[in-house]
PDB file of N, CA and C in Angstrom:
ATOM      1  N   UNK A   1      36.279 -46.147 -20.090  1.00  0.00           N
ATOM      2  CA  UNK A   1      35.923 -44.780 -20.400  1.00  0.00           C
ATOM      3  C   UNK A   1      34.541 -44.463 -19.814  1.00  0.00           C
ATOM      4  N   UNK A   2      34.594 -43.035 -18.921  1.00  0.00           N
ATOM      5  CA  UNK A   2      33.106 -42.564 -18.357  1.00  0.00           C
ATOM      6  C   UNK A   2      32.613 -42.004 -19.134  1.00  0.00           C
ATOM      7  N   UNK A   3      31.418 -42.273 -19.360  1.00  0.00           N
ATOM      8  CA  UNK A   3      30.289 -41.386 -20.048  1.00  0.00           C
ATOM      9  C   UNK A   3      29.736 -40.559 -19.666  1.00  0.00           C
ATOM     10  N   UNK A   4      29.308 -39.159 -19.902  1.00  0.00           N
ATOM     11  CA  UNK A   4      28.990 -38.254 -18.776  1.00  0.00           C
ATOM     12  C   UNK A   4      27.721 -38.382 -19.864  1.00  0.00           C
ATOM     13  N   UNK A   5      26.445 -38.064 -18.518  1.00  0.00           N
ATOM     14  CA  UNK A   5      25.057 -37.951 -19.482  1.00  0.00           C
ATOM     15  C   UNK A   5      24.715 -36.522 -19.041  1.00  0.00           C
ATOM     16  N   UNK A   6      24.330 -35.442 -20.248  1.00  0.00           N
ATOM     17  CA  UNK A   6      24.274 -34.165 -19.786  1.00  0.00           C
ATOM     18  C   UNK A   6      23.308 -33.758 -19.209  1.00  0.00           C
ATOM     19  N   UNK A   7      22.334 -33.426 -18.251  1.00  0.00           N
ATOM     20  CA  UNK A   7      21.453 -33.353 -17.638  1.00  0.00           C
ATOM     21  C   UNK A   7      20.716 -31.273 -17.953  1.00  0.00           C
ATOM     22  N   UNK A   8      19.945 -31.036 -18.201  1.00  0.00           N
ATOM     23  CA  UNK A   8      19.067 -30.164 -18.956  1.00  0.00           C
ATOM     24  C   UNK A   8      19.100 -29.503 -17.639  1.00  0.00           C
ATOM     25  N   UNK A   9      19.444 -28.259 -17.223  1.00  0.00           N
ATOM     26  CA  UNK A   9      19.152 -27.153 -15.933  1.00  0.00           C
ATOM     27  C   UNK A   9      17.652 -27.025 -16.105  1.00  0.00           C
ATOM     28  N   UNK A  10      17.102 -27.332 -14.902  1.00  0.00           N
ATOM     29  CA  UNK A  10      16.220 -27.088 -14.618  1.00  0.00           C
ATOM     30  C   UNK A  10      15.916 -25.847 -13.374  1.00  0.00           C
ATOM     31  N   UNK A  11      15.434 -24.879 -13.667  1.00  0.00           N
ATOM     32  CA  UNK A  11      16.016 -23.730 -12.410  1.00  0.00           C
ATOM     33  C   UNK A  11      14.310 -23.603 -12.339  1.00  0.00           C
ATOM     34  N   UNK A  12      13.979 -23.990 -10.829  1.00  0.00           N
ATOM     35  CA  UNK A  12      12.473 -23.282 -10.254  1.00  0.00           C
ATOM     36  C   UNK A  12      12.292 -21.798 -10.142  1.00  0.00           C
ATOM     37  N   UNK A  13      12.913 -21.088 -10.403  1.00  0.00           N
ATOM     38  CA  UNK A  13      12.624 -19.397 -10.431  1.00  0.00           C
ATOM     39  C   UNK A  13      12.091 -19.114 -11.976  1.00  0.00           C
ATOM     40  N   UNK A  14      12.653 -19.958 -12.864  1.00  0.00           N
ATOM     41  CA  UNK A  14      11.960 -19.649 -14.508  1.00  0.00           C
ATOM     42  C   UNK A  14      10.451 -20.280 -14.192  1.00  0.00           C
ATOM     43  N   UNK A  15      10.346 -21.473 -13.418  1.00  0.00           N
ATOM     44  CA  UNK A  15       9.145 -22.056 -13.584  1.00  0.00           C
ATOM     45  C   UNK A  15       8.215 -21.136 -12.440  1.00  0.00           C
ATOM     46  N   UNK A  16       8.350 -20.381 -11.676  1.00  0.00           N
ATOM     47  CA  UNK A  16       7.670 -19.646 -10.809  1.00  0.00           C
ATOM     48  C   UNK A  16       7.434 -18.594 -11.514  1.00  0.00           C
ATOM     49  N   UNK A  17       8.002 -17.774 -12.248  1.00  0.00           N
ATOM     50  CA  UNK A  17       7.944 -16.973 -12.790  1.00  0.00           C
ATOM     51  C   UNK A  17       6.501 -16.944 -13.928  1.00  0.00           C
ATOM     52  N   UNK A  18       6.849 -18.161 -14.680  1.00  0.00           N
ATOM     53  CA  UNK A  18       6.179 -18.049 -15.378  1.00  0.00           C
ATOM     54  C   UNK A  18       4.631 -18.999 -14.914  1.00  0.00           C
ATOM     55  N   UNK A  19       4.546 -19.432 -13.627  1.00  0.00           N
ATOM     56  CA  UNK A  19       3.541 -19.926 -13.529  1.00  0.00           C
ATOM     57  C   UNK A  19       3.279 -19.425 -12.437  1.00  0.00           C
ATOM     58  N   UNK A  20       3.509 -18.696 -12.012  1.00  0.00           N
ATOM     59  CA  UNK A  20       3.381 -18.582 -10.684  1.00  0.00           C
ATOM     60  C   UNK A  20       1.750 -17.596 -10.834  1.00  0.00           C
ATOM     61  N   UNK A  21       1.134 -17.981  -9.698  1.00  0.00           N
ATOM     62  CA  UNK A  21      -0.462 -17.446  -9.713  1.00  0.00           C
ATOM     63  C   UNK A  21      -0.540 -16.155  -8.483  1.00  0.00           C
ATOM     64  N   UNK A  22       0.649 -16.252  -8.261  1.00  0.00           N
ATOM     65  CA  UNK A  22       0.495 -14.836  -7.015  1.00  0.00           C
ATOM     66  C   UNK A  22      -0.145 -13.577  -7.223  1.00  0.00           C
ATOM     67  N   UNK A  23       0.549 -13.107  -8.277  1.00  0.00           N
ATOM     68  CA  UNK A  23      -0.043 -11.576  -9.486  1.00  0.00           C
ATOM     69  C   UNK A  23       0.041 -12.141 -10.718  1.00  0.00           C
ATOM     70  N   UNK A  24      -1.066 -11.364 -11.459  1.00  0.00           N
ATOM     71  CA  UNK A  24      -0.992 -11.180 -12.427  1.00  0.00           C
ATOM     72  C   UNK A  24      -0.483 -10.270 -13.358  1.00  0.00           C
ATOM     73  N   UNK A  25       0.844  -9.996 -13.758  1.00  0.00           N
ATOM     74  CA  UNK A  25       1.551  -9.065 -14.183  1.00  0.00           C
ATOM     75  C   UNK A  25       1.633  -8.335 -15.276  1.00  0.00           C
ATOM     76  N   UNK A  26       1.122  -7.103 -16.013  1.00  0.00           N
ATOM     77  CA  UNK A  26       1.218  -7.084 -17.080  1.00  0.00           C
ATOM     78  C   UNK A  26       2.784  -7.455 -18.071  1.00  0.00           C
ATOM     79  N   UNK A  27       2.464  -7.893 -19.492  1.00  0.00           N
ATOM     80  CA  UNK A  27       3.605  -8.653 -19.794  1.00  0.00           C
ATOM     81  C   UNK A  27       4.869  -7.322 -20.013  1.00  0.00           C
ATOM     82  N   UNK A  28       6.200  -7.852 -19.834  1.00  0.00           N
ATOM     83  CA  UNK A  28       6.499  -6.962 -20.168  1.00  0.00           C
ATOM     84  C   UNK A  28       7.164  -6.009 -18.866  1.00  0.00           C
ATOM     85  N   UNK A  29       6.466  -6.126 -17.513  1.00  0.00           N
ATOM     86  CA  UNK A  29       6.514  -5.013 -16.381  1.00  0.00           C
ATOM     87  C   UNK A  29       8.026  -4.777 -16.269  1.00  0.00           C
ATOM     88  N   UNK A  30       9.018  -5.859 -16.113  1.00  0.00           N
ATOM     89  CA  UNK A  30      10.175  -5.448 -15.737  1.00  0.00           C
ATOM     90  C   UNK A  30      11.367  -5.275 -16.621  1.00  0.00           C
ATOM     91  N   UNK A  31      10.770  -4.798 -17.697  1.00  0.00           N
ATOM     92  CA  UNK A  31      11.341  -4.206 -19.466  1.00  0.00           C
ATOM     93  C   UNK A  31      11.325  -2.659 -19.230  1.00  0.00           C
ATOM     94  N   UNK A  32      10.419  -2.396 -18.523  1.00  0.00           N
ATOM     95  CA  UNK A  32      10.060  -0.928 -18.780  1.00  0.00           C
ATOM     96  C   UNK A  32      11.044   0.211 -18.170  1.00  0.00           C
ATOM     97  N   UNK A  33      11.016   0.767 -18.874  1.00  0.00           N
ATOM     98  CA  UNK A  33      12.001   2.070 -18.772  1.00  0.00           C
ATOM     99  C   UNK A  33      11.363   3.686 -17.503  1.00  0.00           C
ATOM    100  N   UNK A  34      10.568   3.517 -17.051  1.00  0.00           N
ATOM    101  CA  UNK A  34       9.933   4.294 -16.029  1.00  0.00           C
ATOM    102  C   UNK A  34       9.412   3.459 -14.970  1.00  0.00           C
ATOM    103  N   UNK A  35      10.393   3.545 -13.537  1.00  0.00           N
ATOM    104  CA  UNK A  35       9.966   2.857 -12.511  1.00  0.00           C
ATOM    105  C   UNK A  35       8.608   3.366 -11.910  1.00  0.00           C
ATOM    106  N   UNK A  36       7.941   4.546 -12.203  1.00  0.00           N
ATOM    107  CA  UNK A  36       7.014   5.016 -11.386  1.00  0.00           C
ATOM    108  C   UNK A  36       6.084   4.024 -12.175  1.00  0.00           C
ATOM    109  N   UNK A  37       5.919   3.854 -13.366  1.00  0.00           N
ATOM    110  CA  UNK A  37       5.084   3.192 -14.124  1.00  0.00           C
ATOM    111  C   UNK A  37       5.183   1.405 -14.110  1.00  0.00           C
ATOM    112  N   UNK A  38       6.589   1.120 -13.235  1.00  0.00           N
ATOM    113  CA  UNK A  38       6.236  -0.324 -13.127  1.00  0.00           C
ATOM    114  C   UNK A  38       5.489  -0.544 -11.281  1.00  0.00           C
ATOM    115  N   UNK A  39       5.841   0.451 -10.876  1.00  0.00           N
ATOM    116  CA  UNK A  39       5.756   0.639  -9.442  1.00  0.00           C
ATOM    117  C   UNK A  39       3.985   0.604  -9.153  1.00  0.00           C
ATOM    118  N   UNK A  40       3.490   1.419 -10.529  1.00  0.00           N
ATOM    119  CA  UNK A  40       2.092   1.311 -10.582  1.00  0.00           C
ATOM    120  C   UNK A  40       1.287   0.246 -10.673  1.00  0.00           C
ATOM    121  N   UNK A  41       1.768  -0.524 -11.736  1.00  0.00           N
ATOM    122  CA  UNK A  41       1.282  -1.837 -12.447  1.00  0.00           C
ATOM    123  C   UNK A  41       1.477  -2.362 -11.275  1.00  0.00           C
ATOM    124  N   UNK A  42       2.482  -2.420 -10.266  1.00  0.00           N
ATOM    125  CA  UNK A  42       2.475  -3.802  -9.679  1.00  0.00           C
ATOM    126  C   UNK A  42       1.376  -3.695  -8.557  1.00  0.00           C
ATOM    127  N   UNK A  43       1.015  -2.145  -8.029  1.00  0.00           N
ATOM    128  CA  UNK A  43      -0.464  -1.959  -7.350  1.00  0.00           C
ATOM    129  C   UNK A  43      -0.893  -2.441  -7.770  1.00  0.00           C
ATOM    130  N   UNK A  44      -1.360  -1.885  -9.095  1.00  0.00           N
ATOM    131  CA  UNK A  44      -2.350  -2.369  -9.526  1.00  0.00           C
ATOM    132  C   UNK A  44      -2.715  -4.145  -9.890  1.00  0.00           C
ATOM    133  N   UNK A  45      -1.395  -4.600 -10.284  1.00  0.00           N
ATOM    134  CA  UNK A  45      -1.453  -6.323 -10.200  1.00  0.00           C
ATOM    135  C   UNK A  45      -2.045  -6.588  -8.820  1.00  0.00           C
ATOM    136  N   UNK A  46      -1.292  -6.335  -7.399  1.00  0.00           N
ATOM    137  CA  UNK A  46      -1.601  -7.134  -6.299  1.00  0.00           C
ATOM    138  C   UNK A  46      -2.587  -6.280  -5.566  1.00  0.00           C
ATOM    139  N   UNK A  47      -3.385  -5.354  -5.765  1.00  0.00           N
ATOM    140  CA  UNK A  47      -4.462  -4.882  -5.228  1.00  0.00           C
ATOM    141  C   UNK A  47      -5.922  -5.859  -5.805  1.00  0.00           C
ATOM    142  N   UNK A  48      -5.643  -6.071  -6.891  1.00  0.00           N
ATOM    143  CA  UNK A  48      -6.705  -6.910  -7.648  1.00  0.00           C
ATOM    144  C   UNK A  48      -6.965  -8.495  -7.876  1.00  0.00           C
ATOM    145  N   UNK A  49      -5.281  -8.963  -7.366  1.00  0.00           N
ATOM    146  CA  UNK A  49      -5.140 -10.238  -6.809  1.00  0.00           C
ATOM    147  C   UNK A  49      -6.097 -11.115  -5.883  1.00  0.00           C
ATOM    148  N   UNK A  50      -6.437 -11.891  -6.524  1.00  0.00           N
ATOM    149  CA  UNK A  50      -7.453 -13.098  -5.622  1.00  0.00           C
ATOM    150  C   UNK A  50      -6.401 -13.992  -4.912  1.00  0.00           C
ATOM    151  N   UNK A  51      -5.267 -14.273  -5.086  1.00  0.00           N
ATOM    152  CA  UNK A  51      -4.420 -15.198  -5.135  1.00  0.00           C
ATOM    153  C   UNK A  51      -3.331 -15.296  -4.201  1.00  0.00           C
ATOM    154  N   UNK A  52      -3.367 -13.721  -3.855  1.00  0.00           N
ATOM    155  CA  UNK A  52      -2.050 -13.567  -2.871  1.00  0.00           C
ATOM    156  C   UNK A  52      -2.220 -14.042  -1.491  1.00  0.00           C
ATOM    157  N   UNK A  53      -1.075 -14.037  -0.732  1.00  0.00           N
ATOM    158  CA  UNK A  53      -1.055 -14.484   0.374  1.00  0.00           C
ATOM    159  C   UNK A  53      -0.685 -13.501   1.389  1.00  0.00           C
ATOM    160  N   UNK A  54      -0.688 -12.738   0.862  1.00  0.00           N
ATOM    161  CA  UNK A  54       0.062 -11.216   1.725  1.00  0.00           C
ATOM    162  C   UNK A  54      -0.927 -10.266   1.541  1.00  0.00           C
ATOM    163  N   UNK A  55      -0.651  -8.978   2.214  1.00  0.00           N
ATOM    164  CA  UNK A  55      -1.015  -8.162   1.945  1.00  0.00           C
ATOM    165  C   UNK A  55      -1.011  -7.088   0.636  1.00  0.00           C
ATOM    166  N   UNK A  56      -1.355  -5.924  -0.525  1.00  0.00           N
ATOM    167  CA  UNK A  56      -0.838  -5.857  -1.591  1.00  0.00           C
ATOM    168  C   UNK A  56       0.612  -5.224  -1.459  1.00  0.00           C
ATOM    169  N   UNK A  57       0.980  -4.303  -0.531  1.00  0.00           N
ATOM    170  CA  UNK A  57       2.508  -4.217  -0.440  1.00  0.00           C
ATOM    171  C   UNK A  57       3.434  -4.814  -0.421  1.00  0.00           C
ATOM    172  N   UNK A  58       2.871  -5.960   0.345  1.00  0.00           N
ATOM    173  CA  UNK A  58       4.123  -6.853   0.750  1.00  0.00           C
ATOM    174  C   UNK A  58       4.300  -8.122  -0.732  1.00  0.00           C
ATOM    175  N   UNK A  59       3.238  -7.867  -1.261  1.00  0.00           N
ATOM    176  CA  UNK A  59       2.882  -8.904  -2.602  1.00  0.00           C
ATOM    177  C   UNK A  59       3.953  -8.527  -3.526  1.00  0.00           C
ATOM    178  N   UNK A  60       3.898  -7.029  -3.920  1.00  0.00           N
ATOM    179  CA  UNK A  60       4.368  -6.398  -4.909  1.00  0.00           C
ATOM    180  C   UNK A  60       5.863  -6.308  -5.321  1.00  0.00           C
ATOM    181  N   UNK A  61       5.925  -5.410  -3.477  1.00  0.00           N
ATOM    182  CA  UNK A  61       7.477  -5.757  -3.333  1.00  0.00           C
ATOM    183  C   UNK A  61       8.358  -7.217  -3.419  1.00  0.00           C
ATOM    184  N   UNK A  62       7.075  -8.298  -2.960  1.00  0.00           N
ATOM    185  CA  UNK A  62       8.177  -9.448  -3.137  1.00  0.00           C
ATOM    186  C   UNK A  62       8.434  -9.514  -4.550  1.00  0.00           C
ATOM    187  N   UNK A  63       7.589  -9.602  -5.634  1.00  0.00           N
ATOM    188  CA  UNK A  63       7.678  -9.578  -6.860  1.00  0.00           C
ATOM    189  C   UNK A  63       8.560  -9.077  -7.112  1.00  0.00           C
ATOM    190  N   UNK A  64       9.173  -7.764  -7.099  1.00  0.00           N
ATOM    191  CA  UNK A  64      10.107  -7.009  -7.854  1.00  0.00           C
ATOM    192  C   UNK A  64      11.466  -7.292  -7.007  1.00  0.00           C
ATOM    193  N   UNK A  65      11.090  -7.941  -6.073  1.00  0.00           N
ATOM    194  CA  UNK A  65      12.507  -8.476  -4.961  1.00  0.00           C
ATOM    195  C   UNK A  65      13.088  -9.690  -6.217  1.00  0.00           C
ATOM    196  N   UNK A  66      11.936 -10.508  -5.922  1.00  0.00           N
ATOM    197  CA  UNK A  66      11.731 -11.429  -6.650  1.00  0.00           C
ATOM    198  C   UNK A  66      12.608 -11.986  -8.025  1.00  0.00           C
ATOM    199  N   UNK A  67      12.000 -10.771  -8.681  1.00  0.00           N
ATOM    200  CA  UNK A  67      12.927 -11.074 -10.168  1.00  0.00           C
ATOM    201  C   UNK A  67      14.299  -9.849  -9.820  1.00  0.00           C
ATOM    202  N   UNK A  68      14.425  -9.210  -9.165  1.00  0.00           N
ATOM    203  CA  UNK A  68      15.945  -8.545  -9.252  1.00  0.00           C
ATOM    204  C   UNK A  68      16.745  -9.644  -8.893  1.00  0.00           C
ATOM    205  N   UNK A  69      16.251 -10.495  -7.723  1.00  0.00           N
ATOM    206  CA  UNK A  69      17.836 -11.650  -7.124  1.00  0.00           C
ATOM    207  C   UNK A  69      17.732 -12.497  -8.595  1.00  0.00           C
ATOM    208  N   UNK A  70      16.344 -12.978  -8.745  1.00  0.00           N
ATOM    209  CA  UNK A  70      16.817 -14.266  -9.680  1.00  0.00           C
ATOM    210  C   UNK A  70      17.488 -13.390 -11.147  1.00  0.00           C
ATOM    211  N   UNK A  71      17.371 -12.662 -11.753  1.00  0.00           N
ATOM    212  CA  UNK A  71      18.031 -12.071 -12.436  1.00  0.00           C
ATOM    213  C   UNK A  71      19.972 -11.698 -11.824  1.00  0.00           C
ATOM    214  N   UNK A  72      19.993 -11.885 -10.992  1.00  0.00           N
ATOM    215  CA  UNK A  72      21.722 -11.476 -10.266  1.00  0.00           C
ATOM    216  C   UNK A  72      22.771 -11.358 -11.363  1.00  0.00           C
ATOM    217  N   UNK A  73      23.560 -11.807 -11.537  1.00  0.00           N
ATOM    218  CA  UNK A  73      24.513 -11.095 -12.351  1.00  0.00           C
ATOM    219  C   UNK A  73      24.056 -10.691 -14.109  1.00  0.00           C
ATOM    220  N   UNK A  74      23.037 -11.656 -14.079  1.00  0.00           N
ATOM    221  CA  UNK A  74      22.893 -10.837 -15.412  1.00  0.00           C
ATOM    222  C   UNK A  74      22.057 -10.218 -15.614  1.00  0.00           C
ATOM    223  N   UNK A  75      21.565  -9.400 -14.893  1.00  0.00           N
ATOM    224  CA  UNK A  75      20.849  -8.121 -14.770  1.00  0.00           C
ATOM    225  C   UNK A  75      22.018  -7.028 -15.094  1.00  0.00           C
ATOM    226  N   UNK A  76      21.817  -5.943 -16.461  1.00  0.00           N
ATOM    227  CA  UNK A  76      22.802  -4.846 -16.402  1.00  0.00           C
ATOM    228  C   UNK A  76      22.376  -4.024 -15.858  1.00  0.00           C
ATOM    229  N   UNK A  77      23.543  -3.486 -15.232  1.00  0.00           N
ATOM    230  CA  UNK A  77      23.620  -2.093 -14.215  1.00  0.00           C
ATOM    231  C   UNK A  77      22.190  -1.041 -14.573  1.00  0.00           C
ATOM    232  N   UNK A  78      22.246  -0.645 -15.250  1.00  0.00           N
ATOM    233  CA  UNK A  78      21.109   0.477 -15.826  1.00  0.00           C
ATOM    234  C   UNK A  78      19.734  -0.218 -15.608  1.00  0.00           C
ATOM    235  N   UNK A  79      19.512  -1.323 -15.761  1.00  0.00           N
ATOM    236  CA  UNK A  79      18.161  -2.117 -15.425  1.00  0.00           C
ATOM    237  C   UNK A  79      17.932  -2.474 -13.898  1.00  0.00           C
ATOM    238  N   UNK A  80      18.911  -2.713 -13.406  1.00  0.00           N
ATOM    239  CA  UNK A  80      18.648  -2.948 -11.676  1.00  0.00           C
ATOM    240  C   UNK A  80      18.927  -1.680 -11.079  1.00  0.00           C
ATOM    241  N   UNK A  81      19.395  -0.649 -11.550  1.00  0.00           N
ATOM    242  CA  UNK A  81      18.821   1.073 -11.391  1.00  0.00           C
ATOM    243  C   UNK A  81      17.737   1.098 -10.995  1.00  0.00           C
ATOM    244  N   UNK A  82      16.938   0.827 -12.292  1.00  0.00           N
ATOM    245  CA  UNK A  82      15.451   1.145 -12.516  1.00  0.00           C
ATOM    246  C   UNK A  82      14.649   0.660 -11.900  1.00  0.00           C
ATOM    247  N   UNK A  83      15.228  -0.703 -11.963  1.00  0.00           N
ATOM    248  CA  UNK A  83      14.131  -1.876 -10.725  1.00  0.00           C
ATOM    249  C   UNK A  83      14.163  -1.372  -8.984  1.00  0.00           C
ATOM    250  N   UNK A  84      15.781  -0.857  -9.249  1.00  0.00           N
ATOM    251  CA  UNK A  84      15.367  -0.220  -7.381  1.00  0.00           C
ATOM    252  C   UNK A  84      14.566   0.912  -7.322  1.00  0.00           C
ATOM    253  N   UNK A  85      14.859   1.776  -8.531  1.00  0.00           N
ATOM    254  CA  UNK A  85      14.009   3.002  -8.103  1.00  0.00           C
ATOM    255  C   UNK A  85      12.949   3.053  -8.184  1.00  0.00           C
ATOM    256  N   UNK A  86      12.418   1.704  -8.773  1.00  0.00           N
ATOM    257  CA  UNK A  86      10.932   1.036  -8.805  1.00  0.00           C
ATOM    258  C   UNK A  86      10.489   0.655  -7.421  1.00  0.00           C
ATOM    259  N   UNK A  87      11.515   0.040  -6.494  1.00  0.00           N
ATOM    260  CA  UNK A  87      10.746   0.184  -5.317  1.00  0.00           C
ATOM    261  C   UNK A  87      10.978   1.088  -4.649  1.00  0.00           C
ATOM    262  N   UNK A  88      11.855   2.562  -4.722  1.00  0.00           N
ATOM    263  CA  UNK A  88      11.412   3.366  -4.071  1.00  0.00           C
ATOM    264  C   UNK A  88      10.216   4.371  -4.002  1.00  0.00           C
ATOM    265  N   UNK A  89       9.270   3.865  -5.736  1.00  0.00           N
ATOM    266  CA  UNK A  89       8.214   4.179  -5.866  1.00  0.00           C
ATOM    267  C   UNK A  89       7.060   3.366  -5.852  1.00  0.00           C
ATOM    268  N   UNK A  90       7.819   2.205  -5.100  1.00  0.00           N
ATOM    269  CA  UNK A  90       6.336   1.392  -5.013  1.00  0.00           C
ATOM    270  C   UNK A  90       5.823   2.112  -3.526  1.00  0.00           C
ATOM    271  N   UNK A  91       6.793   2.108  -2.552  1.00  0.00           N
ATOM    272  CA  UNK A  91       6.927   2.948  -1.391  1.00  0.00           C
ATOM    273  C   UNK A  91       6.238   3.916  -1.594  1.00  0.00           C
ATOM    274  N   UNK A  92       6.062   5.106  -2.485  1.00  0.00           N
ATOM    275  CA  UNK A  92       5.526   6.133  -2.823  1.00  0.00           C
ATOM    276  C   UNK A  92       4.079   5.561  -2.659  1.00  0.00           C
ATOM    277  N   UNK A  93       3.504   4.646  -3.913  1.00  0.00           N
ATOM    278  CA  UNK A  93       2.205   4.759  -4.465  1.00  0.00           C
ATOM    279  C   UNK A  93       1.799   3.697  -3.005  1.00  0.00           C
ATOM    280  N   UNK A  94       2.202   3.279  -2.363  1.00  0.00           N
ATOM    281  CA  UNK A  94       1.369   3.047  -0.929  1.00  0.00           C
ATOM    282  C   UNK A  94       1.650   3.819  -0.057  1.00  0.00           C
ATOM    283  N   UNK A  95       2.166   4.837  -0.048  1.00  0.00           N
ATOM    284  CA  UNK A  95       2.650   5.473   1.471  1.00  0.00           C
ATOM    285  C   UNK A  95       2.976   4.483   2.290  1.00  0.00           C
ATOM    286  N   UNK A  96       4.276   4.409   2.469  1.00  0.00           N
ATOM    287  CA  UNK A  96       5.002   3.567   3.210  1.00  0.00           C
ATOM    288  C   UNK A  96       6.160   4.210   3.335  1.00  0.00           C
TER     289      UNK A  96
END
């Protein structure tokens, strides 16, 4: 008889997430119910960033790239709405 030993998921997108030193995010950013207002925060996170490696556009947007894939199917419809129309206003608050 095989013994199966269960091995604990370990997924590097929870551990980036939560350690990750790129931005500093207010808690909470991708809960929020007004994309213009997460679109802001995240200026405002990667404009003030010591840490990044990019420029602040390209910082921001990866962020919110970021957690929409690793979120993938269980992200509900109405929340990955919001998160896109979050970057069509991150676009806004840099002119881009």
């Amino acid at each position: 008889m095989t013994m199966r030993i269960k091995k604990s998921k370990k997924y590097w997108s929870g551990y980036v997430t939560k350690h990750s030193f790129a931005l500093d995010l207010e808690p909470g950013v991708f809960t929020w119910k007004d994309p213009r207002r997460i679109a802001r925060s995240l200026k405002k996170s990667a404009e003030v960033s010591t840490n990044r490696k990019a420029r602040p556009f390209q910082s921001a947007m990866s962020m919110l790239n970021f957690y929409i894939n690793r979120a993938g199917k269980n992200l509900p419809s109405l929340r990955k709405k919001i998160l896109e129309q979050a970057k069509v206003e991150l676009r806004k608050v840099f002119n881009k």
